[in-house]
N, C-alpha and C. Protein backbone atom coordinates (compact mmCIF):
# COMPACT_ATOMS: atom_id res chain seq x y z
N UNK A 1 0.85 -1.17 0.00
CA UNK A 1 0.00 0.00 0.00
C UNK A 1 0.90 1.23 0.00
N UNK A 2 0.40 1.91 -1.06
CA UNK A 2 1.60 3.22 -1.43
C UNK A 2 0.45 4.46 -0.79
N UNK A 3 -0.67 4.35 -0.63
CA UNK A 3 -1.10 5.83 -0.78
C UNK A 3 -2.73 5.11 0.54
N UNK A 4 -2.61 5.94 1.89
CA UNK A 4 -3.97 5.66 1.84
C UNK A 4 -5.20 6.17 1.70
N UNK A 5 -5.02 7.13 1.07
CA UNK A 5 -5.93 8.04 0.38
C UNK A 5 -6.99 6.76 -0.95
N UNK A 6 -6.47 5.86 -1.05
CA UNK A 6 -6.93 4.66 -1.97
C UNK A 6 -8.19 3.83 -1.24
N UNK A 7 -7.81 4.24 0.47
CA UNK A 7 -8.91 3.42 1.32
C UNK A 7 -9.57 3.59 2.19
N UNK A 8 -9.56 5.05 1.82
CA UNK A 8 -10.49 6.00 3.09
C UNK A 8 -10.61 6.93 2.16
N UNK A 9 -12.12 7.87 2.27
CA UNK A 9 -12.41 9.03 1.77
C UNK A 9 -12.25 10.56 3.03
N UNK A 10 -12.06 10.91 2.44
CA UNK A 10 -12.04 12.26 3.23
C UNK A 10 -12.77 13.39 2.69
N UNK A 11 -13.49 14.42 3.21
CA UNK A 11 -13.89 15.49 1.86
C UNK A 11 -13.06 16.32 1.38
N UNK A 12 -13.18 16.32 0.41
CA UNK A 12 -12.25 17.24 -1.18
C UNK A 12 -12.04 18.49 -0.38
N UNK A 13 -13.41 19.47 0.39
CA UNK A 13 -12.39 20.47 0.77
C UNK A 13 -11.59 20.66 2.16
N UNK A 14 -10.85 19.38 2.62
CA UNK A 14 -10.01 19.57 3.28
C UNK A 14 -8.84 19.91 2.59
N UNK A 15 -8.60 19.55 1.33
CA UNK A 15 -7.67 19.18 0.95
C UNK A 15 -6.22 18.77 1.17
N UNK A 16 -6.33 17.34 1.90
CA UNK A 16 -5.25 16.65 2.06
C UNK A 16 -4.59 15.58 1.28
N UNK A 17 -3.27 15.77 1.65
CA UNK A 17 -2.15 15.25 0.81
C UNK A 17 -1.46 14.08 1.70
N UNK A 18 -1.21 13.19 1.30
CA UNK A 18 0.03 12.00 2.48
C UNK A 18 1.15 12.43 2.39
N UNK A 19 1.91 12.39 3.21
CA UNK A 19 3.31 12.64 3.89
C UNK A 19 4.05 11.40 3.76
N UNK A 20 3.61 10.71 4.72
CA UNK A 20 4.48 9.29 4.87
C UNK A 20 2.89 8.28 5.41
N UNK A 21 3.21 6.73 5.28
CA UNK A 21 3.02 5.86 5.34
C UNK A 21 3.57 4.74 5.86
N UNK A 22 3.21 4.16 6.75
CA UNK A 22 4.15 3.17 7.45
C UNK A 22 3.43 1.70 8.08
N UNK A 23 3.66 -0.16 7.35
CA UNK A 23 2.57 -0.52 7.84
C UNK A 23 3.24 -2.21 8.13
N UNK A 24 2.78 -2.70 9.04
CA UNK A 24 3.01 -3.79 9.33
C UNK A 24 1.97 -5.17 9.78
N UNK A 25 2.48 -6.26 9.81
CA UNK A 25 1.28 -7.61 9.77
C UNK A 25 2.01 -8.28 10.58
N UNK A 26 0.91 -8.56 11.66
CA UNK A 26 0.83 -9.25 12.88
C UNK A 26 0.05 -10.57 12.82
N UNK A 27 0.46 -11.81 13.18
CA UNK A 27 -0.24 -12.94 12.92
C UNK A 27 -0.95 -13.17 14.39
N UNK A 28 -1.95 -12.80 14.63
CA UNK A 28 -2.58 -12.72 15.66
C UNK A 28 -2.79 -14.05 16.39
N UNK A 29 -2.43 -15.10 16.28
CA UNK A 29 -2.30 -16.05 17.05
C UNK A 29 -0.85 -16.50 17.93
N UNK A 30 0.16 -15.91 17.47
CA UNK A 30 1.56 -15.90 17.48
C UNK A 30 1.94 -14.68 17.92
N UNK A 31 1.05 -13.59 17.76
CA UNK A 31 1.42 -12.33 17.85
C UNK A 31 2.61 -11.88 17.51
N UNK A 32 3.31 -12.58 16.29
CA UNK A 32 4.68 -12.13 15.93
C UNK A 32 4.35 -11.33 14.47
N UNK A 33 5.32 -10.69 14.03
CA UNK A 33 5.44 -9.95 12.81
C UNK A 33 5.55 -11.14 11.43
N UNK A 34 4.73 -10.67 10.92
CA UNK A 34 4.96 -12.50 9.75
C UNK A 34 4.56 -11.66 8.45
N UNK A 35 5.48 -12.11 7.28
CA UNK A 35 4.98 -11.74 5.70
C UNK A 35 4.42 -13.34 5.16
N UNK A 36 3.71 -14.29 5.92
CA UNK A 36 3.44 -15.83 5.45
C UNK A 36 1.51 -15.05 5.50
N UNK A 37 1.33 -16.20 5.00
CA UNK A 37 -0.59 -16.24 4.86
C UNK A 37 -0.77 -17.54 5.18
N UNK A 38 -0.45 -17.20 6.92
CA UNK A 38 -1.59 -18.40 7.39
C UNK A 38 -2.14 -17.89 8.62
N UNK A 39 -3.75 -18.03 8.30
CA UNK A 39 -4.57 -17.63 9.48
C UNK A 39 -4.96 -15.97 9.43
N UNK A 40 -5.66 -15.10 10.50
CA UNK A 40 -6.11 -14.20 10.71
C UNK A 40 -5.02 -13.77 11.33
N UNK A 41 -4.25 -12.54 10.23
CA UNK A 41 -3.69 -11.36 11.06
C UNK A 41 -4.38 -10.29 10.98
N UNK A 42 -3.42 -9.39 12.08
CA UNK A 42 -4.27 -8.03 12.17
C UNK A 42 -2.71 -6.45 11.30
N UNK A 43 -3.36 -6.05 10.64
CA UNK A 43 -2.52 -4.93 9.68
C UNK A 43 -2.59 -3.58 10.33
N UNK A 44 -1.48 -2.91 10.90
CA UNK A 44 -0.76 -1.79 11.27
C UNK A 44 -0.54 -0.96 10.21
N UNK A 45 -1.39 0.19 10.05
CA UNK A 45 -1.10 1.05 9.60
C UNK A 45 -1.24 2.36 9.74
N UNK A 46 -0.14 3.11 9.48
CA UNK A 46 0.25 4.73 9.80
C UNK A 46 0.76 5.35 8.81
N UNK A 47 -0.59 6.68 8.89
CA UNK A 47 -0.13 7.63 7.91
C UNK A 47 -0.63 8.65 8.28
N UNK A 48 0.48 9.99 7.86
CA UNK A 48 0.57 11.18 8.16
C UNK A 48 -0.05 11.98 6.74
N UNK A 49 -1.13 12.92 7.10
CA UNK A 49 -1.99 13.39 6.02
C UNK A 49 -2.14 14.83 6.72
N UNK A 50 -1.24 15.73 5.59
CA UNK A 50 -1.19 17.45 5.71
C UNK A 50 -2.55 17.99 5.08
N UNK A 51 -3.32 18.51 5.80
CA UNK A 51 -4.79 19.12 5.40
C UNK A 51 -4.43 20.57 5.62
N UNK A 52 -4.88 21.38 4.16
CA UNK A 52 -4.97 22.57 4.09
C UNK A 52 -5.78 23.04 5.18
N UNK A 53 -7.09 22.37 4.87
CA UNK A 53 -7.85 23.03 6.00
C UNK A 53 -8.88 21.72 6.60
N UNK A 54 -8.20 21.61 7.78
CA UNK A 54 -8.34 20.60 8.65
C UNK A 54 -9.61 20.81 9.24
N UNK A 55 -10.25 21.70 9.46
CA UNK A 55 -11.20 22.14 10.07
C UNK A 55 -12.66 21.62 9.38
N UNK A 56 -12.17 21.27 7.81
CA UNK A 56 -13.34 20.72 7.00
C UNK A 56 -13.46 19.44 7.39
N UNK A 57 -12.93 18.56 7.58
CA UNK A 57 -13.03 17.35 8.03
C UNK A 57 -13.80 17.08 9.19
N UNK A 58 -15.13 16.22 8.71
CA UNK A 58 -15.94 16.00 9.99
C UNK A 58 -16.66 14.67 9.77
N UNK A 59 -15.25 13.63 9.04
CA UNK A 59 -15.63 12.23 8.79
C UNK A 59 -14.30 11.74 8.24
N UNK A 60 -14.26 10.25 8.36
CA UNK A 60 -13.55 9.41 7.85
C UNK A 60 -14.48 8.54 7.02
N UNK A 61 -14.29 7.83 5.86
CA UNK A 61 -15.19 6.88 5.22
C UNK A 61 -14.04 5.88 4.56
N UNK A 62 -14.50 4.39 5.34
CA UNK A 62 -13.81 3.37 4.75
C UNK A 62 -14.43 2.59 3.97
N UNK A 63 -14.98 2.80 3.01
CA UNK A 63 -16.04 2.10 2.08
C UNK A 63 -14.95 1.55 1.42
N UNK A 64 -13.95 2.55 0.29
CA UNK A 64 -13.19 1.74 -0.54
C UNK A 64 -12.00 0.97 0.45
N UNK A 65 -12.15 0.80 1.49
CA UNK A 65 -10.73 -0.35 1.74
C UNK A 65 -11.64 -1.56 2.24
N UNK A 66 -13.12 -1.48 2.60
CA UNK A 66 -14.37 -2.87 2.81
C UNK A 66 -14.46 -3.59 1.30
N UNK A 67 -14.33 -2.30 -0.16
CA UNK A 67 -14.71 -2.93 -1.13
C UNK A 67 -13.62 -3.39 -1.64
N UNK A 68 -12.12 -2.95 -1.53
CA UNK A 68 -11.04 -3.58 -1.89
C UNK A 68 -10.75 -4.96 -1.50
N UNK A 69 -10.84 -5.10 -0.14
CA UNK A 69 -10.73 -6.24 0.82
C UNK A 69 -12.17 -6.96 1.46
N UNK A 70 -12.30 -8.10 0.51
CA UNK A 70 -13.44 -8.87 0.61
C UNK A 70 -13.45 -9.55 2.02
N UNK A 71 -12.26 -9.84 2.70
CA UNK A 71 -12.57 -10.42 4.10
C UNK A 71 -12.05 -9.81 5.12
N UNK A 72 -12.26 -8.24 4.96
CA UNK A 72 -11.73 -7.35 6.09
C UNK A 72 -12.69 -7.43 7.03
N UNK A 73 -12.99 -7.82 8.44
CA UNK A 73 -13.80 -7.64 9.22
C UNK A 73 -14.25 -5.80 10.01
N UNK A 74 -12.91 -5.65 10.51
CA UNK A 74 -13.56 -4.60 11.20
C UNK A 74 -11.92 -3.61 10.82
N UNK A 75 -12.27 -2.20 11.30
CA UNK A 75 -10.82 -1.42 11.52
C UNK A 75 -10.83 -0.43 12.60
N UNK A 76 -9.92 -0.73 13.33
CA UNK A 76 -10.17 0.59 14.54
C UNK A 76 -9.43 1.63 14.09
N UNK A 77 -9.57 2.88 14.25
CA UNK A 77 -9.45 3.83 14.15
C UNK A 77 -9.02 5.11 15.14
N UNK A 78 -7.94 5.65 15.12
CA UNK A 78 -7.43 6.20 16.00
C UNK A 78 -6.77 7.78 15.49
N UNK A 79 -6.37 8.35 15.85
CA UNK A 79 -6.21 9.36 15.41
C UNK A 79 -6.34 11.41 15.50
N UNK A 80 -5.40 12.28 14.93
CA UNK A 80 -5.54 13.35 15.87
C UNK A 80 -5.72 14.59 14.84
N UNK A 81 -6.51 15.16 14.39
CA UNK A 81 -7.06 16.42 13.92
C UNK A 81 -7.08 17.79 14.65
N UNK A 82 -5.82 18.33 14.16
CA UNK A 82 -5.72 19.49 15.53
C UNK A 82 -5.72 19.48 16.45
N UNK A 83 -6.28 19.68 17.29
CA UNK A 83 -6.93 19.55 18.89
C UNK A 83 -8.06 18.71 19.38
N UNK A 84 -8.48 17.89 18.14
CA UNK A 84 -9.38 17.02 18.52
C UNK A 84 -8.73 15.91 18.03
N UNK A 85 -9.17 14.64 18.88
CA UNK A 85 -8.79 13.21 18.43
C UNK A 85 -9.49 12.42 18.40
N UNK A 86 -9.43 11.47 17.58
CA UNK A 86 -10.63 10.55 17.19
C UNK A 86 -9.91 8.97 17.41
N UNK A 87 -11.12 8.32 18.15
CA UNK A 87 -10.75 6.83 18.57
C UNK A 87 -11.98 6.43 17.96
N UNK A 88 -12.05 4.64 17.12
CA UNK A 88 -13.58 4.62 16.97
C UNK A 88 -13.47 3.00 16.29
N UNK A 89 -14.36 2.37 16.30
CA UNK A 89 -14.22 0.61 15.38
C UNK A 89 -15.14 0.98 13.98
N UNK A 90 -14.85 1.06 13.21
CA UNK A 90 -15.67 1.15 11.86
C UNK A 90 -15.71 -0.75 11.15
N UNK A 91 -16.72 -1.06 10.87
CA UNK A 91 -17.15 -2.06 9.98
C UNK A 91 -17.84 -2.13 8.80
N UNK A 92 -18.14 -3.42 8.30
CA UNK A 92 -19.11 -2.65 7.01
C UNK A 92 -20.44 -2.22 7.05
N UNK A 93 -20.88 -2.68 8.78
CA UNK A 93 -22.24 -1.84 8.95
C UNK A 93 -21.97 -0.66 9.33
N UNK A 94 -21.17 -0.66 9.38
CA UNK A 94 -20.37 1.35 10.10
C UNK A 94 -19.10 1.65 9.59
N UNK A 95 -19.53 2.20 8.17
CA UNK A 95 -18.52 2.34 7.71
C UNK A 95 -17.91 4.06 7.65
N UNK A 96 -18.53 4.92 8.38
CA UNK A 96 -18.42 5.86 8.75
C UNK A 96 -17.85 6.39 10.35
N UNK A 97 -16.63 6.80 10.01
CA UNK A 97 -16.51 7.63 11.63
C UNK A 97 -16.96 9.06 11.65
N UNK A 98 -17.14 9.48 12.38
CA UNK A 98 -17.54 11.19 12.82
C UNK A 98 -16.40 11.52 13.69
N UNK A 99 -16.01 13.00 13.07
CA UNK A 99 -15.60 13.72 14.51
C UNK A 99 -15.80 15.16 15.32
């Protein structure tokens, strides 16, 4: 994953850009770091996103990373918008965070 602007929507007039990206896979039974495919891991990912105007943002939408990934269950969500911060579990019945 090069960009995650590919798996979350944001609205157009924040206008934000990615910085950096940074992501890792945990085999959740082992809880070790693994690049193998066996079983249910859980995926670490971090990215830094410069918003002109941050203040427009009053949602996250993970629709395109539910429709990319046919057996994604759930994604928690964490995260800091100025002075406000957002913690939250989004699924595909909630595929919307608020903040």
């Amino acid at each position: 994953m090069d960009n995650i602007l590919e798996f979350i929507r944001l609205p157009d007039s924040a206008e934000c850009t990615q910085k950096t990206i940074n992501q890792s896979v945990k085999n959740v039974v082992a809880g070790e770091e693994t690049n193998g495919d066996s079983g249910h891991k859980d995926v670490l990912i971090e990215a830094l996103l410069v918003c002109r105007k941050p203040g427009n943002i009053t949602f996250f939408d993970f629709t395109p990373a539910f429709e990319k990934f046919a057996d994604l269950e759930e994604i928690e969500v964490e995260g800091v918008i100025e002075n406000r911060s957002l913690s939250d579990m989004v699924s595909r019945e909630k595929v919307l965070s608020s903040i």
